[in-house]
N, C-alpha and C. Protein backbone atom coordinates (compact mmCIF):
# COMPACT_ATOMS: atom_id res chain seq x y z
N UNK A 1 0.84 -1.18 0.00
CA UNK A 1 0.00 0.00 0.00
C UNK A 1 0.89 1.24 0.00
N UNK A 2 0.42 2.29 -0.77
CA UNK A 2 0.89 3.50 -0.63
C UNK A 2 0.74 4.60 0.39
N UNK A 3 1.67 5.14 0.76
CA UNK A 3 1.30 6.36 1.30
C UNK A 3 0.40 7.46 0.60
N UNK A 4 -0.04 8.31 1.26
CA UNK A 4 -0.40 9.07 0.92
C UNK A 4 0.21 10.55 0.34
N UNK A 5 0.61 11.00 -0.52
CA UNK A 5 1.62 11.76 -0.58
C UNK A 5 0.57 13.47 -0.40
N UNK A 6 1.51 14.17 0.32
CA UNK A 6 1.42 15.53 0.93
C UNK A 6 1.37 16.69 -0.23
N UNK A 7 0.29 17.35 0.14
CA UNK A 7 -0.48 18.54 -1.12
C UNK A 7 0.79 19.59 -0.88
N UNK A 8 1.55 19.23 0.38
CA UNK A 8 2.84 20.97 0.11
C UNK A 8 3.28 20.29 -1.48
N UNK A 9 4.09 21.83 -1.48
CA UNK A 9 4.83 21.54 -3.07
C UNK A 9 5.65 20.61 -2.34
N UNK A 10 6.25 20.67 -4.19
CA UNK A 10 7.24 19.44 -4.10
C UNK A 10 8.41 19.86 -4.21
N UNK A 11 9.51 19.32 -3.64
CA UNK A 11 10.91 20.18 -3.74
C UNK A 11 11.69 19.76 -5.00
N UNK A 12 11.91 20.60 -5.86
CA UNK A 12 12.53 20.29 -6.74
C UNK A 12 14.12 20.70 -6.56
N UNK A 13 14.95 19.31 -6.46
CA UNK A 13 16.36 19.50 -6.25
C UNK A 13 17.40 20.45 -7.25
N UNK A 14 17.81 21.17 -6.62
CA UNK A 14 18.72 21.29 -7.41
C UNK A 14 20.11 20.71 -7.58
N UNK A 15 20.95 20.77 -8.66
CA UNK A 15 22.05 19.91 -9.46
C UNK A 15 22.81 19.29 -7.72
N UNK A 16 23.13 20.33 -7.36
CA UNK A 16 24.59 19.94 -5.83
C UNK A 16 23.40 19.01 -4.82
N UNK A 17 21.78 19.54 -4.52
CA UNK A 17 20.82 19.15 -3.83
C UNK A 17 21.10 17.09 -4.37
N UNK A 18 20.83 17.12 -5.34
CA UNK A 18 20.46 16.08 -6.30
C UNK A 18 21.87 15.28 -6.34
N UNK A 19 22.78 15.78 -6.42
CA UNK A 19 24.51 14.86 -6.26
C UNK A 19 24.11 14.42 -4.88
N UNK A 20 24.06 15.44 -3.18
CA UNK A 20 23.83 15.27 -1.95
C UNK A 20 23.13 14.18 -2.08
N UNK A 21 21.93 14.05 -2.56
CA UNK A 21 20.91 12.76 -2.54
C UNK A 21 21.83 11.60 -2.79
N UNK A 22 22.20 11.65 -3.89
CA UNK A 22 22.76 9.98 -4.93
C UNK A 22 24.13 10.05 -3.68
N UNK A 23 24.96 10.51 -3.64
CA UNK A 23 26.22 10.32 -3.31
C UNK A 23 26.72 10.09 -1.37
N UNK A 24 26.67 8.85 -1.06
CA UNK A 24 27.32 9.35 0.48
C UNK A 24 28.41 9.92 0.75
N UNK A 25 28.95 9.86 -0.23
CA UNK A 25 30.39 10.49 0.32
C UNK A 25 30.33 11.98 0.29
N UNK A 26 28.96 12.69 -0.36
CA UNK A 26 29.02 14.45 0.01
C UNK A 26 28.71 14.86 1.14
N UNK A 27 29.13 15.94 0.92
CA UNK A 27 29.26 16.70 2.23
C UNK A 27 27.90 16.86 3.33
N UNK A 28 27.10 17.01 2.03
CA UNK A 28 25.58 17.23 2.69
C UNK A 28 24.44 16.47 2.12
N UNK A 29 25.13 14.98 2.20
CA UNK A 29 24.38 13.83 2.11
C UNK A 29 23.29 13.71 3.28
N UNK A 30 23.64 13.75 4.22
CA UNK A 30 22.68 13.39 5.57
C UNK A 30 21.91 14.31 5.68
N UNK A 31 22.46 15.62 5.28
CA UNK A 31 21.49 17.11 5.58
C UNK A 31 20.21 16.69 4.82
N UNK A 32 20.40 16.16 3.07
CA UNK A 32 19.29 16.09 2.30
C UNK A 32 18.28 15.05 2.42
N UNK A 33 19.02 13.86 2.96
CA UNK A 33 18.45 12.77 3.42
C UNK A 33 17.66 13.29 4.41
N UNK A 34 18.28 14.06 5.77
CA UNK A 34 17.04 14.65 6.62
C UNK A 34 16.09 15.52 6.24
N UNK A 35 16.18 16.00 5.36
CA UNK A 35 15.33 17.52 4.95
C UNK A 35 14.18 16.36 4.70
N UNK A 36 14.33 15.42 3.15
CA UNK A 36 13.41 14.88 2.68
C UNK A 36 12.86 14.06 4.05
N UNK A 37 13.53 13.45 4.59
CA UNK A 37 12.67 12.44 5.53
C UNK A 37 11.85 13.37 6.50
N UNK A 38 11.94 15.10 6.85
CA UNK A 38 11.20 15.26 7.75
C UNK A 38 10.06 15.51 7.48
N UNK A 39 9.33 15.58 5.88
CA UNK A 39 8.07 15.31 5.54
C UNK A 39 8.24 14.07 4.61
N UNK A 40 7.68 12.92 5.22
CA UNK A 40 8.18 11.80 4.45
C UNK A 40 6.89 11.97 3.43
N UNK A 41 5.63 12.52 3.73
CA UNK A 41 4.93 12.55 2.42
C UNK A 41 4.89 13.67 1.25
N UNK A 42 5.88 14.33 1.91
CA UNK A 42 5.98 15.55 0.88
C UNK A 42 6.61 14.82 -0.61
N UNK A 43 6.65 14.97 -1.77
CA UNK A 43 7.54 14.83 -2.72
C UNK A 43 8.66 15.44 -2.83
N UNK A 44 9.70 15.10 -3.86
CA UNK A 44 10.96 15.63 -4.33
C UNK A 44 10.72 15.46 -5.58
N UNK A 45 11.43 16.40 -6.59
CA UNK A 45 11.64 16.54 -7.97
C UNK A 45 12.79 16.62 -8.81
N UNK A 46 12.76 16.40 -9.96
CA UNK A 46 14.16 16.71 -10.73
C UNK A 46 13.32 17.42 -12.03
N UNK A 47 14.19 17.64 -12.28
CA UNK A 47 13.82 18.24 -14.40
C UNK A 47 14.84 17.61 -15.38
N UNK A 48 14.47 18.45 -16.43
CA UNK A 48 15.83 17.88 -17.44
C UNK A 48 17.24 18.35 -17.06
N UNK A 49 17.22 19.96 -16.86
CA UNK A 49 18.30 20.35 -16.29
C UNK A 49 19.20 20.12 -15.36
N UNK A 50 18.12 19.66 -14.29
CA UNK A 50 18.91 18.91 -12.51
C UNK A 50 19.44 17.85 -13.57
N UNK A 51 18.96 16.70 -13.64
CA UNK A 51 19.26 15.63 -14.42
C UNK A 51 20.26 15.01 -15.08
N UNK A 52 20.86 16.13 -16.40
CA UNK A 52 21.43 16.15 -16.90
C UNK A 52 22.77 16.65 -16.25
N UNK A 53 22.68 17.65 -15.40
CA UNK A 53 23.98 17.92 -14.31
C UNK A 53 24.18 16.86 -13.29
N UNK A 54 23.40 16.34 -13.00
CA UNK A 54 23.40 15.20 -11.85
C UNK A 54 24.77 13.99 -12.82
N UNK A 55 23.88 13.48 -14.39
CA UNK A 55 25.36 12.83 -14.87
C UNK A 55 26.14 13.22 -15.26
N UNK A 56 26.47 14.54 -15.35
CA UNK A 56 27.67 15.20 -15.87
C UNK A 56 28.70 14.82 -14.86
N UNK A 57 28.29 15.68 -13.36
CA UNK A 57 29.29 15.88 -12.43
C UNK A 57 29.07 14.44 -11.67
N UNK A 58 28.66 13.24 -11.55
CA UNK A 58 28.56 12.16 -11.46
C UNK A 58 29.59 11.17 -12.23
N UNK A 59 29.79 11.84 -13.41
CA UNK A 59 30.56 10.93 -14.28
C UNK A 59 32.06 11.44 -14.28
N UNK A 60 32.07 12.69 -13.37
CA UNK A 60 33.54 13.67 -12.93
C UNK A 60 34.15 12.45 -11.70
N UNK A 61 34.90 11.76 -11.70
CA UNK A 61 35.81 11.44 -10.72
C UNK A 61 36.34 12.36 -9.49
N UNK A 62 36.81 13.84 -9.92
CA UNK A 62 37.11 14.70 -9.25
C UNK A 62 35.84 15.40 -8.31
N UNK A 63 35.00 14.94 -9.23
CA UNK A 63 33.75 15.54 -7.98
C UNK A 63 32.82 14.69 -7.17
N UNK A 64 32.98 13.42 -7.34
CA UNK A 64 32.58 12.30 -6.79
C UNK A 64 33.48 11.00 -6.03
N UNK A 65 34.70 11.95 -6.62
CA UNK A 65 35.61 10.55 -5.88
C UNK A 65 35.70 9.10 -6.52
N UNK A 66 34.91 8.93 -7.33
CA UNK A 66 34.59 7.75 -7.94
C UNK A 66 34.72 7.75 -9.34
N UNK A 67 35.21 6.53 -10.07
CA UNK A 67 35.47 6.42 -11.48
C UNK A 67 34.25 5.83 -11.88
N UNK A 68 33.26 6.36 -12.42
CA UNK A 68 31.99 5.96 -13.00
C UNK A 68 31.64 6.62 -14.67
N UNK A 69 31.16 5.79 -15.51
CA UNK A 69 30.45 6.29 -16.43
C UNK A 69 29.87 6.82 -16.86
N UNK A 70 28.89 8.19 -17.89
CA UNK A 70 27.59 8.37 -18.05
C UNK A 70 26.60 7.30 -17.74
N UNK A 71 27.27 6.20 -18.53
CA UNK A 71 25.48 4.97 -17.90
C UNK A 71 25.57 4.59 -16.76
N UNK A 72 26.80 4.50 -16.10
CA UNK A 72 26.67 4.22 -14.38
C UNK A 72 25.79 5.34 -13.76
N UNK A 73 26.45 6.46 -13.90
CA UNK A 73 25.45 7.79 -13.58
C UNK A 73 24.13 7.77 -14.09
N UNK A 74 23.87 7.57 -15.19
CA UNK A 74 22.17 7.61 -15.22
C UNK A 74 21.21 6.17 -14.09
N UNK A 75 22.22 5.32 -14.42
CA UNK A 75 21.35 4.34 -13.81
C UNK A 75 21.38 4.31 -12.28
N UNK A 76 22.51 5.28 -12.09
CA UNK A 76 22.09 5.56 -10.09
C UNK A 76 20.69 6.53 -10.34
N UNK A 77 21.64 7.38 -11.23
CA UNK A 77 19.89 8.10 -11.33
C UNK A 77 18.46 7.33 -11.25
N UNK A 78 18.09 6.38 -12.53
CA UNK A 78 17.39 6.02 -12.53
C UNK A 78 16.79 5.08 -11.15
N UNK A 79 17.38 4.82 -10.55
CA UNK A 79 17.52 4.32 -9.39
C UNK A 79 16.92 5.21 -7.94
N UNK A 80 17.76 6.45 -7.98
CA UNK A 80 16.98 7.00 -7.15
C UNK A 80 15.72 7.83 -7.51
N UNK A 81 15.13 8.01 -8.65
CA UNK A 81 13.72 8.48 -9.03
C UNK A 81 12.78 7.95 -8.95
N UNK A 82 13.49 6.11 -9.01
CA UNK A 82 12.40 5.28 -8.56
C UNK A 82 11.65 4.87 -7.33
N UNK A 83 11.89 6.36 -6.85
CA UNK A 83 11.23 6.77 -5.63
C UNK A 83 9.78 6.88 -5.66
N UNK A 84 8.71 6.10 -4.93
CA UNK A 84 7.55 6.72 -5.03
C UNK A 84 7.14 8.54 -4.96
N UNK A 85 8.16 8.54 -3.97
CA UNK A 85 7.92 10.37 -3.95
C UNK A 85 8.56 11.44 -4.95
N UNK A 86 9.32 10.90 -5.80
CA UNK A 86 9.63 11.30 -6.72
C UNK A 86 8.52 11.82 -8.05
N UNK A 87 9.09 13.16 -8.39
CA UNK A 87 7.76 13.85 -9.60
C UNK A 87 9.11 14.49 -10.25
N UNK A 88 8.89 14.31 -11.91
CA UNK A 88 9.16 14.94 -13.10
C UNK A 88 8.76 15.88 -13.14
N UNK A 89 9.73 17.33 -13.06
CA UNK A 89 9.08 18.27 -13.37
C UNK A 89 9.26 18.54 -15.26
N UNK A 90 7.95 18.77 -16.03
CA UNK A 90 8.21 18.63 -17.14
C UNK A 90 7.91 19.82 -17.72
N UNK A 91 7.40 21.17 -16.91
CA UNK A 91 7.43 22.55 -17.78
C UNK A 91 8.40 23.21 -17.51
N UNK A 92 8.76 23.06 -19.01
CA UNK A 92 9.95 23.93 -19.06
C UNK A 92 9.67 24.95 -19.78
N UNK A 93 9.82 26.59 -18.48
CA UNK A 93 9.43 27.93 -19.67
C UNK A 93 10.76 28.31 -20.49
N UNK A 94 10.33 29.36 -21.39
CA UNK A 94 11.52 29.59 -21.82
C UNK A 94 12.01 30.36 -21.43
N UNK A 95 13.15 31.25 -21.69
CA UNK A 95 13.97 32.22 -21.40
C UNK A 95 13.23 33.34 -21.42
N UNK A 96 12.44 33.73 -22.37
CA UNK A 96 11.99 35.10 -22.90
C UNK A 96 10.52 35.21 -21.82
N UNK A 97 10.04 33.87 -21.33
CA UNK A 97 9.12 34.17 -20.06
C UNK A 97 9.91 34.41 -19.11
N UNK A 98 10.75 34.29 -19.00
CA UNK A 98 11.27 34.22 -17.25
C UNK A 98 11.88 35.30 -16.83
N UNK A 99 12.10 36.15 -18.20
CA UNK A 99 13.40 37.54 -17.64
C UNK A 99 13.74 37.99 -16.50
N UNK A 100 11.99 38.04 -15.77
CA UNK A 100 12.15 39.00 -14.36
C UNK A 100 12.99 38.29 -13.67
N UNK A 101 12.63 37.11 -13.72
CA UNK A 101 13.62 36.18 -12.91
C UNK A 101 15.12 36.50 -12.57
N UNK A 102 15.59 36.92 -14.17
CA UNK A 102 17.29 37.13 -14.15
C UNK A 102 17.27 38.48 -13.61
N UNK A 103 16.58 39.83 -13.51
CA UNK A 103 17.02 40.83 -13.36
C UNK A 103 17.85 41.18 -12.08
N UNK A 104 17.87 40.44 -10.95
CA UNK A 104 18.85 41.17 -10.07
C UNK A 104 19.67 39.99 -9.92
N UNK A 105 20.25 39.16 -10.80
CA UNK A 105 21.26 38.50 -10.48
C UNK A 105 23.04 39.00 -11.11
N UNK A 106 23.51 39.01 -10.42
CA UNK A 106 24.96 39.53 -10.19
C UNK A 106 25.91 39.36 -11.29
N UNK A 107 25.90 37.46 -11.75
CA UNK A 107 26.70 37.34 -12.67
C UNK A 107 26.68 36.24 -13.09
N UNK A 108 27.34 35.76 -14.49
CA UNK A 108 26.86 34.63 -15.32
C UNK A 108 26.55 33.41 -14.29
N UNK A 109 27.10 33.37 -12.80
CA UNK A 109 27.40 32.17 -12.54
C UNK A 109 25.17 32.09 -11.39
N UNK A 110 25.10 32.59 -11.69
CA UNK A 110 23.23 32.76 -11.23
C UNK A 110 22.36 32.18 -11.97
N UNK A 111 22.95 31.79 -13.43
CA UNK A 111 21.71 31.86 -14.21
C UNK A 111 21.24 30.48 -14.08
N UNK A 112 21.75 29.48 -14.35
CA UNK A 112 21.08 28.19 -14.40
C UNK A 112 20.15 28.54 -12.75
N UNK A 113 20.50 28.95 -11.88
CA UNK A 113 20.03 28.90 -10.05
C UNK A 113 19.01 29.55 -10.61
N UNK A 114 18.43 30.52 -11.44
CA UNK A 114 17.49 31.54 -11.45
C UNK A 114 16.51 31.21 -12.39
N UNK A 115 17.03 29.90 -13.39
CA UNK A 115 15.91 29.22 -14.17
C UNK A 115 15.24 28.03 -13.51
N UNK A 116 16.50 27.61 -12.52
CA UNK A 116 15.70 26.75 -11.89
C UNK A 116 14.56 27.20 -10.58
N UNK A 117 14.80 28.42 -10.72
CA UNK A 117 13.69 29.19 -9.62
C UNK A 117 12.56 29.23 -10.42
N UNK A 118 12.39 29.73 -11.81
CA UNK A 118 11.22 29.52 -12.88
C UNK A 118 10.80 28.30 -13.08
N UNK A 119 11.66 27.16 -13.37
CA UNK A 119 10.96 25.77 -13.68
C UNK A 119 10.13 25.36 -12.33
N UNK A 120 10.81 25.72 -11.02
CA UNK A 120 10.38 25.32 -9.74
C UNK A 120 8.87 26.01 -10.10
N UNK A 121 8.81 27.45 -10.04
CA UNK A 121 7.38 28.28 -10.03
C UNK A 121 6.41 27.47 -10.88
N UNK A 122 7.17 27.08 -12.26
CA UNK A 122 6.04 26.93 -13.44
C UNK A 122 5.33 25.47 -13.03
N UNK A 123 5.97 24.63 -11.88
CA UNK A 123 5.86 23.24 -11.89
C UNK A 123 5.20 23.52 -10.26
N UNK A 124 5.02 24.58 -9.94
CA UNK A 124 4.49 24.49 -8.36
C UNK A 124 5.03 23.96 -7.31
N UNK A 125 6.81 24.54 -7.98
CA UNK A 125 7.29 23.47 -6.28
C UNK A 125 8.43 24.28 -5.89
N UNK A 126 8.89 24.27 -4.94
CA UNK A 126 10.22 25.03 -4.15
C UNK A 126 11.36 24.25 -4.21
N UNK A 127 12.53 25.30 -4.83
CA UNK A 127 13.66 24.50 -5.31
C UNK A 127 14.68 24.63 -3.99
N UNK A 128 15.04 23.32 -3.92
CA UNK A 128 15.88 23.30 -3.26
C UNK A 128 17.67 22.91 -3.10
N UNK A 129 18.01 23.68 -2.49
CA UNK A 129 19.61 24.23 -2.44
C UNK A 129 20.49 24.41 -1.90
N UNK A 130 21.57 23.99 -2.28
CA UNK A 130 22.66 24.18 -1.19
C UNK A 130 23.33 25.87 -0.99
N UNK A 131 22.48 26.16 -1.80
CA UNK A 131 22.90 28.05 -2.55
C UNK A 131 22.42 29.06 -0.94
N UNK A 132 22.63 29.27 0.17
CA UNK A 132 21.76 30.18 0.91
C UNK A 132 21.75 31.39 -0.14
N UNK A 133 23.00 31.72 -0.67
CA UNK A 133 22.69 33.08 -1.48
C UNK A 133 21.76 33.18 -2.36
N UNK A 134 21.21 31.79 -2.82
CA UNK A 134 20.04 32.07 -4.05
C UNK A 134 19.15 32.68 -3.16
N UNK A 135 18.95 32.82 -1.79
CA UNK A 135 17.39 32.99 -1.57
C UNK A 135 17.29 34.43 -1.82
N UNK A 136 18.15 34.96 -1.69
CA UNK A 136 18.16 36.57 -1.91
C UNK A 136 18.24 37.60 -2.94
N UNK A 137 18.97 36.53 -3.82
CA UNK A 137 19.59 37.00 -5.20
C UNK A 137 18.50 36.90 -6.30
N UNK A 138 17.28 36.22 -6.09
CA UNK A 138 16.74 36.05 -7.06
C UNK A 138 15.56 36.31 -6.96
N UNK A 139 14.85 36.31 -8.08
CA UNK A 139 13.22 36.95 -7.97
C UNK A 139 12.14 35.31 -7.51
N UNK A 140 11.31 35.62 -6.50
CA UNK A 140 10.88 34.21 -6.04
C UNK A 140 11.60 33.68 -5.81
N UNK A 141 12.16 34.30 -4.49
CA UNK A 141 12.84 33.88 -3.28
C UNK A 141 12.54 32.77 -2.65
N UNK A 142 10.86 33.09 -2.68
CA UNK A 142 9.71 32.65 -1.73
C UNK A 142 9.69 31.07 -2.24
N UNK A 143 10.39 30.56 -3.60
CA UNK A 143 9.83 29.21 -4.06
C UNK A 143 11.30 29.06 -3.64
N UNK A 144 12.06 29.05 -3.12
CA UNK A 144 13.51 28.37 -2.87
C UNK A 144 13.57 28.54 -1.17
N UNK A 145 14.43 27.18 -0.75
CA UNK A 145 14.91 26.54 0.16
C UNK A 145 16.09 26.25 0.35
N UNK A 146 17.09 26.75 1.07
CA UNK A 146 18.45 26.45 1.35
C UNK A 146 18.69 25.51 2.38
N UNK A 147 19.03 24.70 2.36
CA UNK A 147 19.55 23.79 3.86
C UNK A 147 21.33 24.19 4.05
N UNK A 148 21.47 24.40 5.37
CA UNK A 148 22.41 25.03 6.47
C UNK A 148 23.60 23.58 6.37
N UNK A 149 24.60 23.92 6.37
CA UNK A 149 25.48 22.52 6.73
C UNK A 149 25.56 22.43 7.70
N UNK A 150 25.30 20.95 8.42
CA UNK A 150 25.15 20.88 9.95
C UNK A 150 26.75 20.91 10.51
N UNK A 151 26.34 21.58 11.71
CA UNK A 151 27.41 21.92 12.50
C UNK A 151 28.05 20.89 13.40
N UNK A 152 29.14 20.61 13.36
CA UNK A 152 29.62 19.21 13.92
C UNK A 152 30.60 19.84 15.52
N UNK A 153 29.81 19.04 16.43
CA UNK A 153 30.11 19.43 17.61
C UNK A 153 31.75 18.85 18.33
């Protein structure tokens, strides 16, 4: 039997959010693992964009520690989507809707963070991030979530 899954939005990971998930050896593996488990009926999300960065820097040795493939990387992927709580986010706006979005961001290195604040809006869910600075930097603040690195005593 299924759970029942929870009417909050759904968090749509972003790229570092989405490595944290797949990977134990990151830094803020346990952080994301707790975030999701403290509404276990809430959902989580990806898009094409998370996705496609998830096997890029997955298939990086230097950023995973590990010598893996593109198809090793997709198929962890595929692996962890096969999450019941897992949702596809599949609207993708374009650029020329989203402008407001980019206007107070600083510099080239914002923009993918500031489309994924639009795909989050257009798909009804709050993106979530290892970015605290996205929450400020960008227009719809209000749909993004930063988790804190826990402090080790």
């Amino acid at each position: 039997m299924t759970k029942a899954l929870s009417k909050a939005r759904p968090l749509l990971l972003d790229v570092n959010a989405l490595l944290a998930l797949g990977w134990s050896n990151h830094p803020f593996h346990d952080a994301v693992l707790e975030r999701l488990d403290h509404s276990p009926s809430q959902r989580w999300a990806t898009c094409l964009l998370t996705e496609l960065g998830f096997v890029r820097l997955s298939s990086n040795a230097t950023v995973v520690n590990v010598r893996q493939s593109p198809a090793e990387a997709i198929e962890l992927l595929r692996r962890l989507t096969a999450d019941e709580r897992h949702l596809y986010c599949d609207i993708l706006p374009t650029l020329a809707s989203v402008r407001t979005t980019f206007k107070p961001l600083l510099g080239h290195q914002q923009v993918t963070d500031a489309y994924l604040v639009a795909v989050a809006a257009a798909n009804d869910a709050t993106l979530l991030t290892l970015d605290q600075r996205l929450v400020s930097t960008v227009v719809g603040g209000d749909r993004v979530e930063a988790l804190l690195p826990k402090r080790v005593h």
